[in-house]
Protein backbone atom coordinates (compact mmCIF):
# COMPACT_ATOMS: atom_id res chain seq x y z
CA UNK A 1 18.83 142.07 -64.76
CA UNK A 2 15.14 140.84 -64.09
CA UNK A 3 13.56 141.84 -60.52
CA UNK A 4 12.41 139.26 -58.71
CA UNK A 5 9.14 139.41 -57.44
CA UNK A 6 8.90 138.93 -53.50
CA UNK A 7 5.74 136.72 -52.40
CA UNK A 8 4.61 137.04 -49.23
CA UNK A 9 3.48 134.03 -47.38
CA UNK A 10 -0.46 134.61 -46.19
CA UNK A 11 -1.01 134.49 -42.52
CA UNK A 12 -1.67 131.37 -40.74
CA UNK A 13 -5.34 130.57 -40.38
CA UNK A 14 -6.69 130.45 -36.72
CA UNK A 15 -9.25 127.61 -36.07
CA UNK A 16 -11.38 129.57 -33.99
CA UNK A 17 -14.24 126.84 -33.14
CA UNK A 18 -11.40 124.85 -32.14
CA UNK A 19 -10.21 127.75 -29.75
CA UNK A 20 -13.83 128.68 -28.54
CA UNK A 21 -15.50 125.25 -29.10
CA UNK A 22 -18.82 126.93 -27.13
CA UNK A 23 -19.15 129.25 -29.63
CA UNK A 24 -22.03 128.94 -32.33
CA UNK A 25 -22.48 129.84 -35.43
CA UNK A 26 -23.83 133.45 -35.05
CA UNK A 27 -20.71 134.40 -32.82
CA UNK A 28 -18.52 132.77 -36.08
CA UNK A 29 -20.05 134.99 -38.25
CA UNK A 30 -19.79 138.56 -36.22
CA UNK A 31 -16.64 139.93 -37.89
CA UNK A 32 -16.22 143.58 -37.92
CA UNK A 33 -16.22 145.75 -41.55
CA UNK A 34 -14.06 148.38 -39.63
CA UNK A 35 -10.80 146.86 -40.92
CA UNK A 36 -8.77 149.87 -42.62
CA UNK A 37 -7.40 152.71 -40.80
CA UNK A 38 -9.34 154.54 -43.20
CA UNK A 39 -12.77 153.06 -41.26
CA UNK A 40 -11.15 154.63 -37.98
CA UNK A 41 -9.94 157.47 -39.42
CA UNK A 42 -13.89 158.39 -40.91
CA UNK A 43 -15.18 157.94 -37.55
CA UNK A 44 -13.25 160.14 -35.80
CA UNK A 45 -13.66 163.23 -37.87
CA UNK A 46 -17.17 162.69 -38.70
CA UNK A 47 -18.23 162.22 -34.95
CA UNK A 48 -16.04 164.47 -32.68
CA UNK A 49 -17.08 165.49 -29.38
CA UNK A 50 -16.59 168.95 -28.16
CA UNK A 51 -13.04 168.38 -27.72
CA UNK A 52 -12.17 166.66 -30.88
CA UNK A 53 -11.69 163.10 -29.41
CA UNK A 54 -14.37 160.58 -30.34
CA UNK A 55 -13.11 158.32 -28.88
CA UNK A 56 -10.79 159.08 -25.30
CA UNK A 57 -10.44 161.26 -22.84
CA UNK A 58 -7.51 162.80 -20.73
CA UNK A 59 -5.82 159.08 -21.59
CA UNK A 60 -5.55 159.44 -25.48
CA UNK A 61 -1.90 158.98 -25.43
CA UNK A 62 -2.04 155.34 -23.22
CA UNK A 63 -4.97 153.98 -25.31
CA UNK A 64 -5.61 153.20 -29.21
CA UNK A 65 -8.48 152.41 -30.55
CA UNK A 66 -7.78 150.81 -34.14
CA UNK A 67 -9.32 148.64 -36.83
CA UNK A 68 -9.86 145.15 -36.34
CA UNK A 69 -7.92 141.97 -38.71
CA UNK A 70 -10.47 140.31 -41.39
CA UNK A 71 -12.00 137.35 -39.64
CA UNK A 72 -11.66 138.23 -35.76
CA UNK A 73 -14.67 136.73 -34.28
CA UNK A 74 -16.33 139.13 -31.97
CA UNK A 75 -15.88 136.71 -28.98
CA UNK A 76 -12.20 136.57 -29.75
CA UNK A 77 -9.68 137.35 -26.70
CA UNK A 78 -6.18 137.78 -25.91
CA UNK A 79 -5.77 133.43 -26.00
CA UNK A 80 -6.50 134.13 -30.36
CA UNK A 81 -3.67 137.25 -29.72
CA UNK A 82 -0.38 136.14 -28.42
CA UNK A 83 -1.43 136.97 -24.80
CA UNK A 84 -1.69 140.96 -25.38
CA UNK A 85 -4.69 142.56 -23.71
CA UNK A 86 -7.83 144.31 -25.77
CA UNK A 87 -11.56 144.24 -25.98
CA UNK A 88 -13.95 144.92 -28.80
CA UNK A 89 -16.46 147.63 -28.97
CA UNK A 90 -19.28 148.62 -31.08
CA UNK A 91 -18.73 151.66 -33.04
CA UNK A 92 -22.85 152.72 -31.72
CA UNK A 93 -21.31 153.19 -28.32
CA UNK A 94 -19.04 155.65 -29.69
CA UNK A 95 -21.15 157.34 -32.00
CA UNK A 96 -24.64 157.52 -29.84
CA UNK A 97 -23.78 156.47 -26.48
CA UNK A 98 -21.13 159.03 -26.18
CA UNK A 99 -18.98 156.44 -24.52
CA UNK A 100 -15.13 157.74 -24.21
CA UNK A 101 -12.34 156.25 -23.18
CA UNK A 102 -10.61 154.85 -21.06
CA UNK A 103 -13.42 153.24 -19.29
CA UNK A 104 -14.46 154.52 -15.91
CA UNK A 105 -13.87 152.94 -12.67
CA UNK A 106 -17.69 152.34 -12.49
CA UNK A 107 -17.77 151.09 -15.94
CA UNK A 108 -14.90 148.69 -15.70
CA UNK A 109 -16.56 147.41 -11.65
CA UNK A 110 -19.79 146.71 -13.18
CA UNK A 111 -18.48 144.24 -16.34
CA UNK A 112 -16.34 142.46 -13.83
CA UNK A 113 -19.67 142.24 -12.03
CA UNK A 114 -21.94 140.57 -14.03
CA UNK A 115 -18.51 139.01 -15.54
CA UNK A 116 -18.93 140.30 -19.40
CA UNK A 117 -16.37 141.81 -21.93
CA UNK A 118 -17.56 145.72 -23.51
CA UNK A 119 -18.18 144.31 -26.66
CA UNK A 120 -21.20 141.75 -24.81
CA UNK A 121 -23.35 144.14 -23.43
CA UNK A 122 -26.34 145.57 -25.71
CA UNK A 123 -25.78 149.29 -26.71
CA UNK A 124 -28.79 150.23 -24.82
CA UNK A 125 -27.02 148.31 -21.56
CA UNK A 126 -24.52 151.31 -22.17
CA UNK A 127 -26.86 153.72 -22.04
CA UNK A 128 -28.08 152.92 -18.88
CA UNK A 129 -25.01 152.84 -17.57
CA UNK A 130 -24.05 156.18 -19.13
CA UNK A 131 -27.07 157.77 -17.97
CA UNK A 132 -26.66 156.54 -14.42
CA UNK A 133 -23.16 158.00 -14.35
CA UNK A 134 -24.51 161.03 -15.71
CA UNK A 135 -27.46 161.27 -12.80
CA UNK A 136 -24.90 160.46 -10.17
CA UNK A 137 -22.98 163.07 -10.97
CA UNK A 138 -25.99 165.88 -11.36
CA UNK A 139 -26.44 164.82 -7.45
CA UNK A 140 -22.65 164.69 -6.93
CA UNK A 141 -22.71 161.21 -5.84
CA UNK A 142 -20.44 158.82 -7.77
CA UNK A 143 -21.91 156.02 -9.22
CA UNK A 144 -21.08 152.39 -7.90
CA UNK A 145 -22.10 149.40 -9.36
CA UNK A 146 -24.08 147.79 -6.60
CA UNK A 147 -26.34 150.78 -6.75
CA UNK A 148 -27.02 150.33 -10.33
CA UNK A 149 -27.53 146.90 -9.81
CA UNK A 150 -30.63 147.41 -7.20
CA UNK A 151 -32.26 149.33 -10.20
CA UNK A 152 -31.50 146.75 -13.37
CA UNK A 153 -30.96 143.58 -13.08
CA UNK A 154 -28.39 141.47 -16.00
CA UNK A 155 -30.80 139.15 -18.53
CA UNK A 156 -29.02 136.09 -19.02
CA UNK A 157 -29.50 136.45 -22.89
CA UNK A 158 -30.06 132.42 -24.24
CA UNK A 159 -28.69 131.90 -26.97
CA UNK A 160 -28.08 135.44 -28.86
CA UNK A 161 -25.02 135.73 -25.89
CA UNK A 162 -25.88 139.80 -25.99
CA UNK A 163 -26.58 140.83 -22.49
CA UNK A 164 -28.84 143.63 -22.15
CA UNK A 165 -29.78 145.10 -18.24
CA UNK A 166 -33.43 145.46 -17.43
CA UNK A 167 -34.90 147.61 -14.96
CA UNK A 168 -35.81 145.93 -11.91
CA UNK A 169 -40.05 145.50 -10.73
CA UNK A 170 -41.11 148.79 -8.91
CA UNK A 171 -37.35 150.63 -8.85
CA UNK A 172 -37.93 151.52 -12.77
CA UNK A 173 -34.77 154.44 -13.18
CA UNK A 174 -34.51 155.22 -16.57
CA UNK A 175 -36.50 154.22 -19.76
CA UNK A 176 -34.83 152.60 -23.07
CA UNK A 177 -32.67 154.33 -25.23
CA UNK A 178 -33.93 153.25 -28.37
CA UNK A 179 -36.99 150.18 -28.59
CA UNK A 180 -35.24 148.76 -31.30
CA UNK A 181 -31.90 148.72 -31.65
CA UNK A 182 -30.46 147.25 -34.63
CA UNK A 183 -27.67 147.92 -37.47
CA UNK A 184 -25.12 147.65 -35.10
CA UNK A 185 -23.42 144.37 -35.25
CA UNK A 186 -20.67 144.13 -37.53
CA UNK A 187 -19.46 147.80 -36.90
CA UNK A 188 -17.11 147.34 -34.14
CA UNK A 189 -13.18 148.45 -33.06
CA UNK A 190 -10.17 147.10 -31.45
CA UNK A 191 -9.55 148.73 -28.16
CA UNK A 192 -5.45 148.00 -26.56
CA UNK A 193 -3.28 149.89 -24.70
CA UNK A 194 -0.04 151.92 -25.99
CA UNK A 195 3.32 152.13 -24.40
CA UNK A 196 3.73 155.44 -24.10
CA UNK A 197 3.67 155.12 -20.74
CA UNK A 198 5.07 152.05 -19.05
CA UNK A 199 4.35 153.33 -15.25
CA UNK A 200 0.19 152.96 -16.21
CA UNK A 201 -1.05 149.76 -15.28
CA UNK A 202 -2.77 148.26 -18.14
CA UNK A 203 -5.29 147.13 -15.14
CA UNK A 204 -6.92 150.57 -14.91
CA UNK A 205 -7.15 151.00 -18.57
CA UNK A 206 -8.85 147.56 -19.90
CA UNK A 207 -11.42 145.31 -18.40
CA UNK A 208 -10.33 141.54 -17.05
CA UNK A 209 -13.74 140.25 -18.48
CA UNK A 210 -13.74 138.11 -21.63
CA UNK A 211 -16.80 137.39 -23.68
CA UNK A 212 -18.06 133.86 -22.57
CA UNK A 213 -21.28 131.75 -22.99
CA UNK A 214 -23.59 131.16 -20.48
């Protein structure tokens, strides 16, 4: 007897513009390339830290960091996603930053501050925030977010919807990571929470801040 061949039907196509109509046509175009589990797979054993973990930190188990669908928009949000929580973030803040997850409390206060999802800020926004954490804790003070934001001040960022921090006139901290930073876009991961553990408030884990125009 002949096998029939099963044909699955394709997914249904999500009208982004009409979901974001702010959105331009840069922001259309900024899918990720990281769509296998072979991409996320690659990154983690070729840039380990000196535990391992490229990506996390004690929280491993309660947050997954995974490839992203072909098409996602970079601005897309949990509206696109059947109301489930995650952010995109550049695989650079991984790789160079040294950015682990999950995010800090400092790190989650200050994008609720200036009111901006992970994947919005410019890598070298990340590094000042990573080096500020890093200083603050050289002088055993913790870092807060209102005392990073007396030495750099948010650049509303036009059009390009990247927001970078820039140090503020006479209180100059820390210099730029890199002058020019490019090669980054297109490179970037899911980040959602697991339920291994149902008593961890998703909350603590991801940030409330969506990317949004200005």
């Amino acid at each position: 007897m002949p096998r029939t061949k099963t044909i699955s039907n394709p997914p249904p196509t999500v009208d982004y513009k009409a979901l974001y109509p702010w959105a331009f046509a840069e922001l259309l175009a900024e899918t990720s390339t990281l769509t296998s589990s072979e991409d996320g797979r690659k990154h983690r054993d070729k840039e380990p830290d000196c535990k391992g973990r490229v990506f996390g930190r004690e929280s491993d188990a309660y947050v997954s960091v995974r490839p992203c669908a072909k098409g996602e928009p970079i601005y897309m949000d949990d509206h696109a996603n059947e109301g489930e929580p995650f952010f995109f973030l550049y695989s650079t803040v991984f790789k160079w930053i040294k950015l682990r997850l999950s995010l800090t409390g400092f790190e989650r206060a200050l994008l609720m501050e200036i009111n901006v999802s992970p994947a919005q800020l410019h890598p070298n926004s990340w590094a000042f925030m990573r080096a500020f954490a890093i200083l603050c804790n050289h002088f055993k003070h913790p870092p807060f977010s209102d005392v990073f934001l007396h030495f750099f001040g948010a650049k509303s960022p036009g059009k390009n919807l990247w927001v970078s921090f820039n140090g503020v006139a006479r209180r100059v901290l820390l210099t730029l990571f890199q002058q020019s930073y490019n090669g980054y876009k297109g490179k970037f991961f899911r980040v959602c929470c697991t339920d291994d553990d149902p008593t961890l408030g998703r909350e603590s884990l991801l940030p409330t801040s969506h990317f949004r125009g200005w």
